[in-house]
PDB file of N, CA and C in Angstrom:
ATOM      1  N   UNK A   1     328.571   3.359  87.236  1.00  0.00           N
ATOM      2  CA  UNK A   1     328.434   2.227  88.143  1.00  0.00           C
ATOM      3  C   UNK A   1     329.062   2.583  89.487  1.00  0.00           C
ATOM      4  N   UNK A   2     328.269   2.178  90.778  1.00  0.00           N
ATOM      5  CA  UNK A   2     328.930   2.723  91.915  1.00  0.00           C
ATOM      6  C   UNK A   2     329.812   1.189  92.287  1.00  0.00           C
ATOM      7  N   UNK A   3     330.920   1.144  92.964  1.00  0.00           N
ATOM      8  CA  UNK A   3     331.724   0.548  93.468  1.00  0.00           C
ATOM      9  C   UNK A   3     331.194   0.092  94.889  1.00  0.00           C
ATOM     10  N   UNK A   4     330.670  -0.561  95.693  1.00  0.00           N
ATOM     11  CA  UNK A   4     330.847  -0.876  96.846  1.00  0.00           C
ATOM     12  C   UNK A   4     331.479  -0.962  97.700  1.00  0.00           C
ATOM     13  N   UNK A   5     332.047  -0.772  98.240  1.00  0.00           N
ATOM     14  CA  UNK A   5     333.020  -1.519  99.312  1.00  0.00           C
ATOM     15  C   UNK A   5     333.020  -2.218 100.236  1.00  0.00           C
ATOM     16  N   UNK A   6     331.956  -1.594 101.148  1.00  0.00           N
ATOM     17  CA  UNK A   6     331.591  -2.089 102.713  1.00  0.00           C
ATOM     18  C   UNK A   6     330.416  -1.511 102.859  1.00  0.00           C
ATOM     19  N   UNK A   7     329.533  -2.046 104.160  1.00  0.00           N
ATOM     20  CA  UNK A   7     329.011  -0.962 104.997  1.00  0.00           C
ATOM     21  C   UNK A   7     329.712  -0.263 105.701  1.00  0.00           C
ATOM     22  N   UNK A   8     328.906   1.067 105.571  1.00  0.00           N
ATOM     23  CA  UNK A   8     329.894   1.950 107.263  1.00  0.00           C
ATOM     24  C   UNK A   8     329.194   1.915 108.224  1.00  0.00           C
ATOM     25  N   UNK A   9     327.726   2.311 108.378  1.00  0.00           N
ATOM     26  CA  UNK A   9     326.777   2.524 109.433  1.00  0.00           C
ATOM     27  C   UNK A   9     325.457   1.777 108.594  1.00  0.00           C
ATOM     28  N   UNK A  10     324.760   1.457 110.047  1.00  0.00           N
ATOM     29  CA  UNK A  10     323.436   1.280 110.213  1.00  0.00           C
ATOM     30  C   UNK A  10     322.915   2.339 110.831  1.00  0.00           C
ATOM     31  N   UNK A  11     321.318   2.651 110.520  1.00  0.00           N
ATOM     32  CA  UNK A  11     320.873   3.893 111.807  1.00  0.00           C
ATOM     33  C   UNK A  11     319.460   3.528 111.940  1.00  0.00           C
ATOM     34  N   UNK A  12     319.472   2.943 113.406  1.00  0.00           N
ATOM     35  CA  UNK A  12     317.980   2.697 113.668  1.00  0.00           C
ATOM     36  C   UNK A  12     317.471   3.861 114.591  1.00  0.00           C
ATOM     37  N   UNK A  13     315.547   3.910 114.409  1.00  0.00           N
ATOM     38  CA  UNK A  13     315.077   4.759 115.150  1.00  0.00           C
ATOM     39  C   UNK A  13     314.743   4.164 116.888  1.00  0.00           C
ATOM     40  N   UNK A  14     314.376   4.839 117.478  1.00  0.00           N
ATOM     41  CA  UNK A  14     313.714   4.186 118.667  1.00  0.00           C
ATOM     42  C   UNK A  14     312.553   5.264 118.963  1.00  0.00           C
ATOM     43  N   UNK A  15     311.672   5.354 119.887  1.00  0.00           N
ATOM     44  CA  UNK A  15     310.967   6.525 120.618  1.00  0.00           C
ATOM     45  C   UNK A  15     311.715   7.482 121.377  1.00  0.00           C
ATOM     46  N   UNK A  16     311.681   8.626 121.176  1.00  0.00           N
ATOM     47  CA  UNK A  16     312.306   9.439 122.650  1.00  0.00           C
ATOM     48  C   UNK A  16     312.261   8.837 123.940  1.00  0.00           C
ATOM     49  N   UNK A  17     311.134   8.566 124.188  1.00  0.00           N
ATOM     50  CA  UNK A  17     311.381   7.356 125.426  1.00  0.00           C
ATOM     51  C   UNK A  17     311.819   6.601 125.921  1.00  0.00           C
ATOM     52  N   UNK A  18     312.286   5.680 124.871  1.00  0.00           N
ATOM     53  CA  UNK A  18     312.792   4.530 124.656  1.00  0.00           C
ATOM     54  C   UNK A  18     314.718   4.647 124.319  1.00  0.00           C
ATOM     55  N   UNK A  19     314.690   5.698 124.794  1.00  0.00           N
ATOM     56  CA  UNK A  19     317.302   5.813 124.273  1.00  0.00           C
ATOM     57  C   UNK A  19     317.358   5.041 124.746  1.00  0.00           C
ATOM     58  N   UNK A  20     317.399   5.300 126.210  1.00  0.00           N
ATOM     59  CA  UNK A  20     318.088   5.403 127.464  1.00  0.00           C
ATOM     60  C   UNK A  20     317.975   3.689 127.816  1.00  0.00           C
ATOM     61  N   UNK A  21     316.778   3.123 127.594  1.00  0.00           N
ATOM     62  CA  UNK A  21     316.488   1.865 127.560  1.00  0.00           C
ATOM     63  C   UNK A  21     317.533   1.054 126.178  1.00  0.00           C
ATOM     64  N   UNK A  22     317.408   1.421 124.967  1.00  0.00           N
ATOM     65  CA  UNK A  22     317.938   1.247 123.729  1.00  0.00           C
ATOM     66  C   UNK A  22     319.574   1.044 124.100  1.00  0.00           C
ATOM     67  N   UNK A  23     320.004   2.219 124.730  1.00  0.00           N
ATOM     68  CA  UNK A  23     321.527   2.270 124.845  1.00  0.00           C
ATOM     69  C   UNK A  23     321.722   0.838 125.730  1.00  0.00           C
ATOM     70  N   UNK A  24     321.483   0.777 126.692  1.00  0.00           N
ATOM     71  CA  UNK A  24     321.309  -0.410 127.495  1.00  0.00           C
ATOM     72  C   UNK A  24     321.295  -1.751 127.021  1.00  0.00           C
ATOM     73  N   UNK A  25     320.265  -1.922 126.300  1.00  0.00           N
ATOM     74  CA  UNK A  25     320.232  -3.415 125.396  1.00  0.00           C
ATOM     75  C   UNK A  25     321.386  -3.530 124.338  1.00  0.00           C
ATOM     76  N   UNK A  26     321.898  -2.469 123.521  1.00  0.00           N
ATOM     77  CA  UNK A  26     322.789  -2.822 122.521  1.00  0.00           C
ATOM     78  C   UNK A  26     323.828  -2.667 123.102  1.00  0.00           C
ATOM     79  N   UNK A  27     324.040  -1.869 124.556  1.00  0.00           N
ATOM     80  CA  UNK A  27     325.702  -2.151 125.512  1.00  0.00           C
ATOM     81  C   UNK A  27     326.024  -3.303 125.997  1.00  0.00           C
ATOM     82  N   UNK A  28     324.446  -3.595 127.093  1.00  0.00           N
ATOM     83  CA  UNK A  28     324.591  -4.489 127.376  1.00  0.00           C
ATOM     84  C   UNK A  28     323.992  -5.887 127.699  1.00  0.00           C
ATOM     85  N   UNK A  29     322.842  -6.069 126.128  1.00  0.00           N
ATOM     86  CA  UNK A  29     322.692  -7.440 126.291  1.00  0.00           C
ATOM     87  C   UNK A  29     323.268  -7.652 125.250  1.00  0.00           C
ATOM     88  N   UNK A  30     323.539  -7.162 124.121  1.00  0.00           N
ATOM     89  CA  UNK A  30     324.117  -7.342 122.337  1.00  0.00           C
ATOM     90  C   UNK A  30     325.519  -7.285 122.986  1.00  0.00           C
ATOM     91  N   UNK A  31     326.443  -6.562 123.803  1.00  0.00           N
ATOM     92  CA  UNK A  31     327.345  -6.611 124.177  1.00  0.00           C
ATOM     93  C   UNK A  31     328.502  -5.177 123.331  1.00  0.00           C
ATOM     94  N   UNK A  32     327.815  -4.482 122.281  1.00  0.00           N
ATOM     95  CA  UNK A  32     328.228  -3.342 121.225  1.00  0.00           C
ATOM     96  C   UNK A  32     329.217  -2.449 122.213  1.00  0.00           C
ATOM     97  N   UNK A  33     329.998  -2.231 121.663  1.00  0.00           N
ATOM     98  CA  UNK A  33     331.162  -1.179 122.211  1.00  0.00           C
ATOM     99  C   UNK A  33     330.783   0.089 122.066  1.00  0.00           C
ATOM    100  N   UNK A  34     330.587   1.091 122.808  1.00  0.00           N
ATOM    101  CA  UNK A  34     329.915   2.301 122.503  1.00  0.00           C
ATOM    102  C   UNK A  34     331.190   3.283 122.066  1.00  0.00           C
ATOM    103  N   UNK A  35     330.904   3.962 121.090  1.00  0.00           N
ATOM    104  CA  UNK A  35     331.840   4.812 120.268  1.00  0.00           C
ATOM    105  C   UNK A  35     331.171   6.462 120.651  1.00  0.00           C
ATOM    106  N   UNK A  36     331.972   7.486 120.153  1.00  0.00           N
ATOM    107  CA  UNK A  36     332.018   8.527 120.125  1.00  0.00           C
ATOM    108  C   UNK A  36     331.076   8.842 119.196  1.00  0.00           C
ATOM    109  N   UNK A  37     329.845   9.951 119.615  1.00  0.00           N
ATOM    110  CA  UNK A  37     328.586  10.449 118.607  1.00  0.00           C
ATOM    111  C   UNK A  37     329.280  12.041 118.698  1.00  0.00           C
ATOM    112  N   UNK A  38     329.344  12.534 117.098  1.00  0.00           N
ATOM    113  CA  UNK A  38     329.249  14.121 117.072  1.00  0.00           C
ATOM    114  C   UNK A  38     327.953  14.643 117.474  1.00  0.00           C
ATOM    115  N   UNK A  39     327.744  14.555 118.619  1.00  0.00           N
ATOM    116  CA  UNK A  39     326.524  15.355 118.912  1.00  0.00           C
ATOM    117  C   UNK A  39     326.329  16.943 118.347  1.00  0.00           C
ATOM    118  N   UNK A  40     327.384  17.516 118.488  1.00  0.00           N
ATOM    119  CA  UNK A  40     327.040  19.130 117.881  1.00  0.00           C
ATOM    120  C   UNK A  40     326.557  19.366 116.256  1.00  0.00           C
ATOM    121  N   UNK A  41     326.522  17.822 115.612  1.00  0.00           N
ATOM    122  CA  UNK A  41     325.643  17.525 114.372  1.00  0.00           C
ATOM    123  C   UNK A  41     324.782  17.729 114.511  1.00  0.00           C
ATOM    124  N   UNK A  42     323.834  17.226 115.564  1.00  0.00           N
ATOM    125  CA  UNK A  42     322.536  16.568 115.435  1.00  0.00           C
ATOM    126  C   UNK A  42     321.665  17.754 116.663  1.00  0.00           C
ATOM    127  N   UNK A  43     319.894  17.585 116.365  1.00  0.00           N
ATOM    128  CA  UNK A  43     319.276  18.349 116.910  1.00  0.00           C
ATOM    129  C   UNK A  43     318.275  17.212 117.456  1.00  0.00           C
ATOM    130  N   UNK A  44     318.970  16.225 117.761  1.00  0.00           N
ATOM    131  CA  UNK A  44     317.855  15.342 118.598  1.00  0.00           C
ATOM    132  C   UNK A  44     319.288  14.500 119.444  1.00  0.00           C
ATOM    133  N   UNK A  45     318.867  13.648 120.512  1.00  0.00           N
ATOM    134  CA  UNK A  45     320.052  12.671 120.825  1.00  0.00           C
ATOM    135  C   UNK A  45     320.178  11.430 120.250  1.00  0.00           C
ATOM    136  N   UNK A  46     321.322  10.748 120.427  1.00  0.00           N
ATOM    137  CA  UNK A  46     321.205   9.584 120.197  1.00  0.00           C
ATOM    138  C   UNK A  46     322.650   9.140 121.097  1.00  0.00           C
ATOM    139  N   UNK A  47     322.701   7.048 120.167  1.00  0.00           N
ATOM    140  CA  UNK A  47     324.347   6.671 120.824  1.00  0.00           C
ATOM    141  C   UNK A  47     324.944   6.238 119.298  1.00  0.00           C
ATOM    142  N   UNK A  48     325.978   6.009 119.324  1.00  0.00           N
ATOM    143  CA  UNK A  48     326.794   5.147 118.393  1.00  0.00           C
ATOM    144  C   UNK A  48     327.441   3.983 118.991  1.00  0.00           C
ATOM    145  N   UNK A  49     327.558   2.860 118.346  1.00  0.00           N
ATOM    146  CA  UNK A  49     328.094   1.466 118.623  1.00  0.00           C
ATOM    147  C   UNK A  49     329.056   1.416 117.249  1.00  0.00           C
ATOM    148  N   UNK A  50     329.972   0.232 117.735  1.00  0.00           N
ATOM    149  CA  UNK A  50     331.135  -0.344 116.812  1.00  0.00           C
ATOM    150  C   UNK A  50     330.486  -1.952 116.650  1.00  0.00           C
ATOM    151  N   UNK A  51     330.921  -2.602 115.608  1.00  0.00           N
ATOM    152  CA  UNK A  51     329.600  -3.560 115.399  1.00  0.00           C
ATOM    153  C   UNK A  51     330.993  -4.327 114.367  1.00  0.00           C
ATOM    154  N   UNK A  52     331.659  -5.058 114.883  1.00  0.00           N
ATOM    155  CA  UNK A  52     332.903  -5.674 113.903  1.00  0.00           C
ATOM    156  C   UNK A  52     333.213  -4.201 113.437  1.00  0.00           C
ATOM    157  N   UNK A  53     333.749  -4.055 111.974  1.00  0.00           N
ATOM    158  CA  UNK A  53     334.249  -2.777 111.269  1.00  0.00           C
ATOM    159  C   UNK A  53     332.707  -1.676 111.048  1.00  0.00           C
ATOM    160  N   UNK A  54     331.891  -1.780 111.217  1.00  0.00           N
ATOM    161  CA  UNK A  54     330.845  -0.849 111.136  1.00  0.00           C
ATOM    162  C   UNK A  54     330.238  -0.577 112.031  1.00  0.00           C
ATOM    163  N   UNK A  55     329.549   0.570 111.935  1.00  0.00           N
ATOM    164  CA  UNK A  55     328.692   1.689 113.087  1.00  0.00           C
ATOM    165  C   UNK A  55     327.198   1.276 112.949  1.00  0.00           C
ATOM    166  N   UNK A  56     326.907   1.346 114.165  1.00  0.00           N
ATOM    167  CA  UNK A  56     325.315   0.923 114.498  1.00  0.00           C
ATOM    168  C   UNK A  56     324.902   2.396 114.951  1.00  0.00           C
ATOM    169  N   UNK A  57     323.981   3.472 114.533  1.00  0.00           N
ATOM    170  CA  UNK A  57     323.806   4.775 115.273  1.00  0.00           C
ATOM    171  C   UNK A  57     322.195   4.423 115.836  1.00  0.00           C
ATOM    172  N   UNK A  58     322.198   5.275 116.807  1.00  0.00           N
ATOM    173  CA  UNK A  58     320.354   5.091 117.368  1.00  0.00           C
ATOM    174  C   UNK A  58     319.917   6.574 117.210  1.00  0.00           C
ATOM    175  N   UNK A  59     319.135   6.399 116.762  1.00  0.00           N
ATOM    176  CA  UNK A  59     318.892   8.014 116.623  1.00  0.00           C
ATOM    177  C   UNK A  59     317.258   7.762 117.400  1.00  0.00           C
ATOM    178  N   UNK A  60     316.585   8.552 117.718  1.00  0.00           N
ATOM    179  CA  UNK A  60     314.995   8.930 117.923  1.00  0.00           C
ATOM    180  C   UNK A  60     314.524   9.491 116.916  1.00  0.00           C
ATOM    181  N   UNK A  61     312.891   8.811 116.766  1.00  0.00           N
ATOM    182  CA  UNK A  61     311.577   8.935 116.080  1.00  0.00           C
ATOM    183  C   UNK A  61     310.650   8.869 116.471  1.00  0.00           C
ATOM    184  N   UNK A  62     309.150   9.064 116.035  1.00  0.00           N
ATOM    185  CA  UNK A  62     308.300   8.298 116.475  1.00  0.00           C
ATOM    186  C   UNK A  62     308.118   7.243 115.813  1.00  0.00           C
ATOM    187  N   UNK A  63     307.435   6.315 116.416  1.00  0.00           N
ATOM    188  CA  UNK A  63     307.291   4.523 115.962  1.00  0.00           C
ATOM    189  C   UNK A  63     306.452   4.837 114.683  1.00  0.00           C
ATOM    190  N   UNK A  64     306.565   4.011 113.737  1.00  0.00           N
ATOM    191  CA  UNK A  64     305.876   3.730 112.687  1.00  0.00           C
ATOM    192  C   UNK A  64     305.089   2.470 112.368  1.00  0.00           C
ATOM    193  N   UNK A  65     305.419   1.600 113.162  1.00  0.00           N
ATOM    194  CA  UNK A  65     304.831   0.252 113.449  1.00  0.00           C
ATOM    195  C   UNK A  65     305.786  -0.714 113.020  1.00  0.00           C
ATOM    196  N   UNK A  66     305.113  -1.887 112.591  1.00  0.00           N
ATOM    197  CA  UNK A  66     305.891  -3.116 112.953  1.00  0.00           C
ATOM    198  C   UNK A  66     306.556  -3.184 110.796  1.00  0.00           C
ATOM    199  N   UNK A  67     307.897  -3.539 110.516  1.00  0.00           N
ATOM    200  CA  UNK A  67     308.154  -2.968 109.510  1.00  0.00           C
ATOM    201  C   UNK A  67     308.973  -4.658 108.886  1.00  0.00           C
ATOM    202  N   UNK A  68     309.189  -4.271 107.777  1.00  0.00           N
ATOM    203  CA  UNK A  68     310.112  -5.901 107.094  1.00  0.00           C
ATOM    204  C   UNK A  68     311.629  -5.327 106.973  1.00  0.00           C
ATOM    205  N   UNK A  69     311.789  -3.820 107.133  1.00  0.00           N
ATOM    206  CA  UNK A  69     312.889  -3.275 107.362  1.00  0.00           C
ATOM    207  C   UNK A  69     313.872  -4.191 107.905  1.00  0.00           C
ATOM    208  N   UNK A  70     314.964  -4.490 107.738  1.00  0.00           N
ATOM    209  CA  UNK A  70     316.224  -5.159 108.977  1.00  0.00           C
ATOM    210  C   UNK A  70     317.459  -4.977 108.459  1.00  0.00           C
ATOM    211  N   UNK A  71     318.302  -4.776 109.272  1.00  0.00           N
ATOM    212  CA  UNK A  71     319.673  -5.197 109.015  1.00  0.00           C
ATOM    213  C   UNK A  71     319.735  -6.494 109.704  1.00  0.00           C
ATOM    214  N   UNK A  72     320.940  -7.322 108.614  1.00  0.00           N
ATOM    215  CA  UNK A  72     321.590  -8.450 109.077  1.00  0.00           C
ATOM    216  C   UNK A  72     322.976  -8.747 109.209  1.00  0.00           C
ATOM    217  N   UNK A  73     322.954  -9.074 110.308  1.00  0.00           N
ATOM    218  CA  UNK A  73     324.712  -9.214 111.038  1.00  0.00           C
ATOM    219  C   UNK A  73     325.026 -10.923 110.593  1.00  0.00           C
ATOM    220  N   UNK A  74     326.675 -11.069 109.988  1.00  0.00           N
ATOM    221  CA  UNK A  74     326.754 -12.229 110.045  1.00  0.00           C
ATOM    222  C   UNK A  74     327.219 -12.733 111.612  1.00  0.00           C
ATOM    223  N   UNK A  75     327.106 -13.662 112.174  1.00  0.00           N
ATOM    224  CA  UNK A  75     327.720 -14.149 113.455  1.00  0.00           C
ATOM    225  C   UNK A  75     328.568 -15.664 113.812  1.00  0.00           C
ATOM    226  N   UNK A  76     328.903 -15.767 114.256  1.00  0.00           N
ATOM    227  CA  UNK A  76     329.826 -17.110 114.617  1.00  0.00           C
ATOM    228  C   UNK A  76     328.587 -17.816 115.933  1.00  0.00           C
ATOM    229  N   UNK A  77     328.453 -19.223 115.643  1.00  0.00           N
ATOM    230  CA  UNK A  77     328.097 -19.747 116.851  1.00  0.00           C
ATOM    231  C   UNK A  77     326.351 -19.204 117.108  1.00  0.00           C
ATOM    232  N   UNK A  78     325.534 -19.248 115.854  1.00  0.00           N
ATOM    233  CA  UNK A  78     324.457 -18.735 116.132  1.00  0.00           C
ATOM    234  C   UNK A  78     323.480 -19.059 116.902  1.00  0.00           C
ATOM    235  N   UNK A  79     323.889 -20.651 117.082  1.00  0.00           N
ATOM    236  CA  UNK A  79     322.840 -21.302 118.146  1.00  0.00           C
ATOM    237  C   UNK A  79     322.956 -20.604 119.508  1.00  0.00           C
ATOM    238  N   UNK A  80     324.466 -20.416 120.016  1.00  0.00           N
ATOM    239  CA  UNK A  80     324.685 -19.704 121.194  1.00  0.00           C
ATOM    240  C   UNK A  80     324.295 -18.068 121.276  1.00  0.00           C
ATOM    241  N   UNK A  81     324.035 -17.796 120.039  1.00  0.00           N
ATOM    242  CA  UNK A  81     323.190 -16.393 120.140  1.00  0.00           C
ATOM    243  C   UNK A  81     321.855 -16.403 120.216  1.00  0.00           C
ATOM    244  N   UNK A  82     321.217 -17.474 119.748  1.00  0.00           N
ATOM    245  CA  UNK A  82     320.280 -17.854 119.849  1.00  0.00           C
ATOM    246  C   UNK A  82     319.920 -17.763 120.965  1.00  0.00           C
ATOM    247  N   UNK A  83     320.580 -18.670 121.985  1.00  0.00           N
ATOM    248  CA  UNK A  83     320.115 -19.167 123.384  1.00  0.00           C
ATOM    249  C   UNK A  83     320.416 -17.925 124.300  1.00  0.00           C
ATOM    250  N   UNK A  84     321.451 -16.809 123.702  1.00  0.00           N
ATOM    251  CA  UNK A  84     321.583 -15.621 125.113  1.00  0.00           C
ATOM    252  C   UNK A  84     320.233 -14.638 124.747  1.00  0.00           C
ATOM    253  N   UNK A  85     320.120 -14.737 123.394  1.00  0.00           N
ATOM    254  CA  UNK A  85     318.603 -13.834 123.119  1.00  0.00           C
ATOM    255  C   UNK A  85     317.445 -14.226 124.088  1.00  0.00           C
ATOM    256  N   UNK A  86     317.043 -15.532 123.737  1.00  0.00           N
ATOM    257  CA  UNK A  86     316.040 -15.898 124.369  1.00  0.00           C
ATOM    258  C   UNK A  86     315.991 -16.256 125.993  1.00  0.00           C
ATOM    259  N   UNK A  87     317.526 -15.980 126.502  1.00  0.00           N
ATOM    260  CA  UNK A  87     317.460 -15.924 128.081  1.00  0.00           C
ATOM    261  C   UNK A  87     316.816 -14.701 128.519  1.00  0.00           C
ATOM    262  N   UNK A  88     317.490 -13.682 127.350  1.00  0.00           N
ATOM    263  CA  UNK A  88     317.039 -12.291 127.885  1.00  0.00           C
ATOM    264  C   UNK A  88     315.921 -11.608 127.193  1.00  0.00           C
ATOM    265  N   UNK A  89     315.405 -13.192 126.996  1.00  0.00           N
ATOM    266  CA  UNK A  89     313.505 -12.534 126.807  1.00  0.00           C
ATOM    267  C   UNK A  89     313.054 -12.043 125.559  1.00  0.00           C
ATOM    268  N   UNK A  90     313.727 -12.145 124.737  1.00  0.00           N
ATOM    269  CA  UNK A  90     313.916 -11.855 122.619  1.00  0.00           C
ATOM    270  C   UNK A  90     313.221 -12.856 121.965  1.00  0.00           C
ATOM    271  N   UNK A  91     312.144 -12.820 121.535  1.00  0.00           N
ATOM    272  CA  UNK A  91     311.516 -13.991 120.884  1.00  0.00           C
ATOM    273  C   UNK A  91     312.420 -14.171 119.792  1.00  0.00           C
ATOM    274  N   UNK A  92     312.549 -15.210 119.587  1.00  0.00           N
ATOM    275  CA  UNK A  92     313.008 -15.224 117.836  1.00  0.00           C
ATOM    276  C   UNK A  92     311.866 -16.247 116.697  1.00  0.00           C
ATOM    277  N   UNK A  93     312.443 -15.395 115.440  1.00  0.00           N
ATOM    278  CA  UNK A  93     311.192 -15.768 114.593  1.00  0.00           C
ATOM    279  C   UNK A  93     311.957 -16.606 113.568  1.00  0.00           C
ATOM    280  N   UNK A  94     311.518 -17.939 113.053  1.00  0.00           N
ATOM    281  CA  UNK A  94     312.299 -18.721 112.361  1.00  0.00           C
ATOM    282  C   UNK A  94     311.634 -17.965 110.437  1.00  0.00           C
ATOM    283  N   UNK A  95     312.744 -17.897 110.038  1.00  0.00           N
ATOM    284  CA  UNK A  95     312.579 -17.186 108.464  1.00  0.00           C
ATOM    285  C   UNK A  95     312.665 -18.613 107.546  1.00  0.00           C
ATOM    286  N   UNK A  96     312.321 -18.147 106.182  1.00  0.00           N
ATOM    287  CA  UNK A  96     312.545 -19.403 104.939  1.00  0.00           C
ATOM    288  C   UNK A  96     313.989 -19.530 105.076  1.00  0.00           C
ATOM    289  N   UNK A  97     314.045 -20.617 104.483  1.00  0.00           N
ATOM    290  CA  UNK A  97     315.436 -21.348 104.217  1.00  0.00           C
ATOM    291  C   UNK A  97     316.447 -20.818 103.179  1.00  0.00           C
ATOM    292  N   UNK A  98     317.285 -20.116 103.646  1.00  0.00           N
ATOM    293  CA  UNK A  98     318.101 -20.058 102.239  1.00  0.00           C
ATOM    294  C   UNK A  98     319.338 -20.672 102.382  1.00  0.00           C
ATOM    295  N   UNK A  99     319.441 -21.635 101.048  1.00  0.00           N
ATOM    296  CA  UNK A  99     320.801 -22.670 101.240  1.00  0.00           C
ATOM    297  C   UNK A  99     322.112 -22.049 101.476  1.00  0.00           C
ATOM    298  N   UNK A 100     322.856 -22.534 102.253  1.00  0.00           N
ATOM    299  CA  UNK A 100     324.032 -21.996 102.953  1.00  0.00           C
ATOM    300  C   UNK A 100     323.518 -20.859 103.831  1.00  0.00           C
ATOM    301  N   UNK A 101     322.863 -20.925 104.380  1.00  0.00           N
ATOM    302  CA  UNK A 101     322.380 -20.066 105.401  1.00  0.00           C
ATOM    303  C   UNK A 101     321.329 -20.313 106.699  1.00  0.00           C
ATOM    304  N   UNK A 102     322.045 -20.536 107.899  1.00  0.00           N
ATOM    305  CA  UNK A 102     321.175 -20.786 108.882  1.00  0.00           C
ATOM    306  C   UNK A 102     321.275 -19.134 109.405  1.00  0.00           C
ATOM    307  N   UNK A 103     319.739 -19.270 109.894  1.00  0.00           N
ATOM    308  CA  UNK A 103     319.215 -17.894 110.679  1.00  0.00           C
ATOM    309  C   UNK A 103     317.839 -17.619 111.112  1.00  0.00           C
ATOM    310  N   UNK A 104     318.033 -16.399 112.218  1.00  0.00           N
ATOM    311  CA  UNK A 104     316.689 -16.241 112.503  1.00  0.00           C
ATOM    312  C   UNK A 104     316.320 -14.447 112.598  1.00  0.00           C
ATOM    313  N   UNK A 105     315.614 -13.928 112.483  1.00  0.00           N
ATOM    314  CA  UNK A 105     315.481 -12.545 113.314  1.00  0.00           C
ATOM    315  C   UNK A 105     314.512 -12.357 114.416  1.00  0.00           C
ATOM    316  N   UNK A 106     314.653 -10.845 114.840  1.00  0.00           N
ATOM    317  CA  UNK A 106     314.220 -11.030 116.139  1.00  0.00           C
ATOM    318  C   UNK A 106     313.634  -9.600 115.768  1.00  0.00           C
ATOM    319  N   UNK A 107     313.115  -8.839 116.696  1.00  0.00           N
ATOM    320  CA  UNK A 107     312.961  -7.650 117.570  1.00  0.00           C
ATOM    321  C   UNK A 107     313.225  -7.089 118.310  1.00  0.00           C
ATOM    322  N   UNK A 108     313.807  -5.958 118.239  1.00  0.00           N
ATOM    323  CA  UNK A 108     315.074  -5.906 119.137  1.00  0.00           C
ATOM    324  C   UNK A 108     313.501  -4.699 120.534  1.00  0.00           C
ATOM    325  N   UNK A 109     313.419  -4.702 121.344  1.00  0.00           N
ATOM    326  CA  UNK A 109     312.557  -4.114 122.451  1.00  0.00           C
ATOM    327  C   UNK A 109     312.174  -2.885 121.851  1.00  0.00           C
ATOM    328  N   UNK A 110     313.101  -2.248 120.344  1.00  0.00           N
ATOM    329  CA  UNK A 110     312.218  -0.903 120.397  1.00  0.00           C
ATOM    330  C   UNK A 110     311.189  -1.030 118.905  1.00  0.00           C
ATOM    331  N   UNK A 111     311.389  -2.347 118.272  1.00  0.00           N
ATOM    332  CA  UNK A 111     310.634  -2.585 116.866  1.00  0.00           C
ATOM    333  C   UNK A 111     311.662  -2.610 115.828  1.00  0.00           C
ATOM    334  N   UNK A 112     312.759  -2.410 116.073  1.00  0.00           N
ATOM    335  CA  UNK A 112     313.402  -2.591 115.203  1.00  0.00           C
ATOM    336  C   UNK A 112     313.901  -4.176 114.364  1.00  0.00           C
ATOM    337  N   UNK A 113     313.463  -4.592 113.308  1.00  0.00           N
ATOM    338  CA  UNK A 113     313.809  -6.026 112.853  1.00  0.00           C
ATOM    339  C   UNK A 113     315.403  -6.377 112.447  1.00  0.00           C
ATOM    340  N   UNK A 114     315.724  -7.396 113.095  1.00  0.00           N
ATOM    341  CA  UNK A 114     317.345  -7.698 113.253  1.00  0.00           C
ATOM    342  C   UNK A 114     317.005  -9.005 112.582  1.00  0.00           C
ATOM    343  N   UNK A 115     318.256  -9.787 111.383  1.00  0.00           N
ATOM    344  CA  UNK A 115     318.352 -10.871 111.470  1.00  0.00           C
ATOM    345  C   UNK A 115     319.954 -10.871 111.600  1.00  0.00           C
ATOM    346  N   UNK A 116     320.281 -11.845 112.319  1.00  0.00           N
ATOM    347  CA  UNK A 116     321.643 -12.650 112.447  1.00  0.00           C
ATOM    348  C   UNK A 116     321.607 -14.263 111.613  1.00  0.00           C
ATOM    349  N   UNK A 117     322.297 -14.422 111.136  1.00  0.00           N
ATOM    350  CA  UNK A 117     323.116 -15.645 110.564  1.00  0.00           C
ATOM    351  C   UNK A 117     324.272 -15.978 110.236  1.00  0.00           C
ATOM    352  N   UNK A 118     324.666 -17.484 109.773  1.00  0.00           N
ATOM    353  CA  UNK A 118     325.818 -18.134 110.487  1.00  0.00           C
ATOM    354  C   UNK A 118     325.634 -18.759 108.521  1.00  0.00           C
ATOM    355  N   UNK A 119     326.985 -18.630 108.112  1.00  0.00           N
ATOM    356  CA  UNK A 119     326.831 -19.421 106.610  1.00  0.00           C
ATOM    357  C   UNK A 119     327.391 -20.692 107.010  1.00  0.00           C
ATOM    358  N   UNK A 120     326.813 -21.638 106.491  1.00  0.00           N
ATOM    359  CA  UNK A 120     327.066 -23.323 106.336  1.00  0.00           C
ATOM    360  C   UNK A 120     327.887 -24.105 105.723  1.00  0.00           C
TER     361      UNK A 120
END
């Protein structure tokens, strides 16, 4: 039996095209603290973010299309995340109901599926 503990990392793809744009939205419309990447790992680029106690990494791919894939962040105050998403142009998509759980996900500009929620 494996033990759980935590998450450590998330790792989403984006396009090669699309970092430089990517780094930008998770600095600075998500607001993510950018952390230190071992680049001399890796044979493509990317960034790393701090995300509460866990790592958000971006790595590059090519797109695969539109996916049910997501990570979900819990958040405080979701209506007010709500409303800075959709200032800065983030549709959000209303999901089924699950009791003790308000939420929505979104798309984050490179296809990647995000949900955030707030427990009740």
């Amino acid at each position: 039996m494996i033990n759980f503990k935590r998450a450590d990392h998330i790792n989403i793809c984006v396009a090669p095209r699309q970092l430089e744009a990517a780094r930008d939205f998770y600095a600075n419309v998500l607001g993510l603290k950018p952390i230190p990447r071992p680049d001399h790992v890796f044979d493509t680029p990317g960034y790393w973010f701090l995300i509460g106690d866990i790592e958000l990494h971006i790595g590059v791919e090519q797109p695969v299309g539109l996916t049910f894939r997501h990570t979900a962040f819990e958040v405080s105050n979701l209506s007010a995340v709500r409303g800075h998403l959709e200032a800065n142009g983030i549709a959000i998509c209303e999901e089924p109901v699950i009791k003790g759980r308000n939420r929505f996900t979104f798309l984050d500009p490179f296809g990647n599926r995000m949900e955030l929620l707030e427990y009740s």
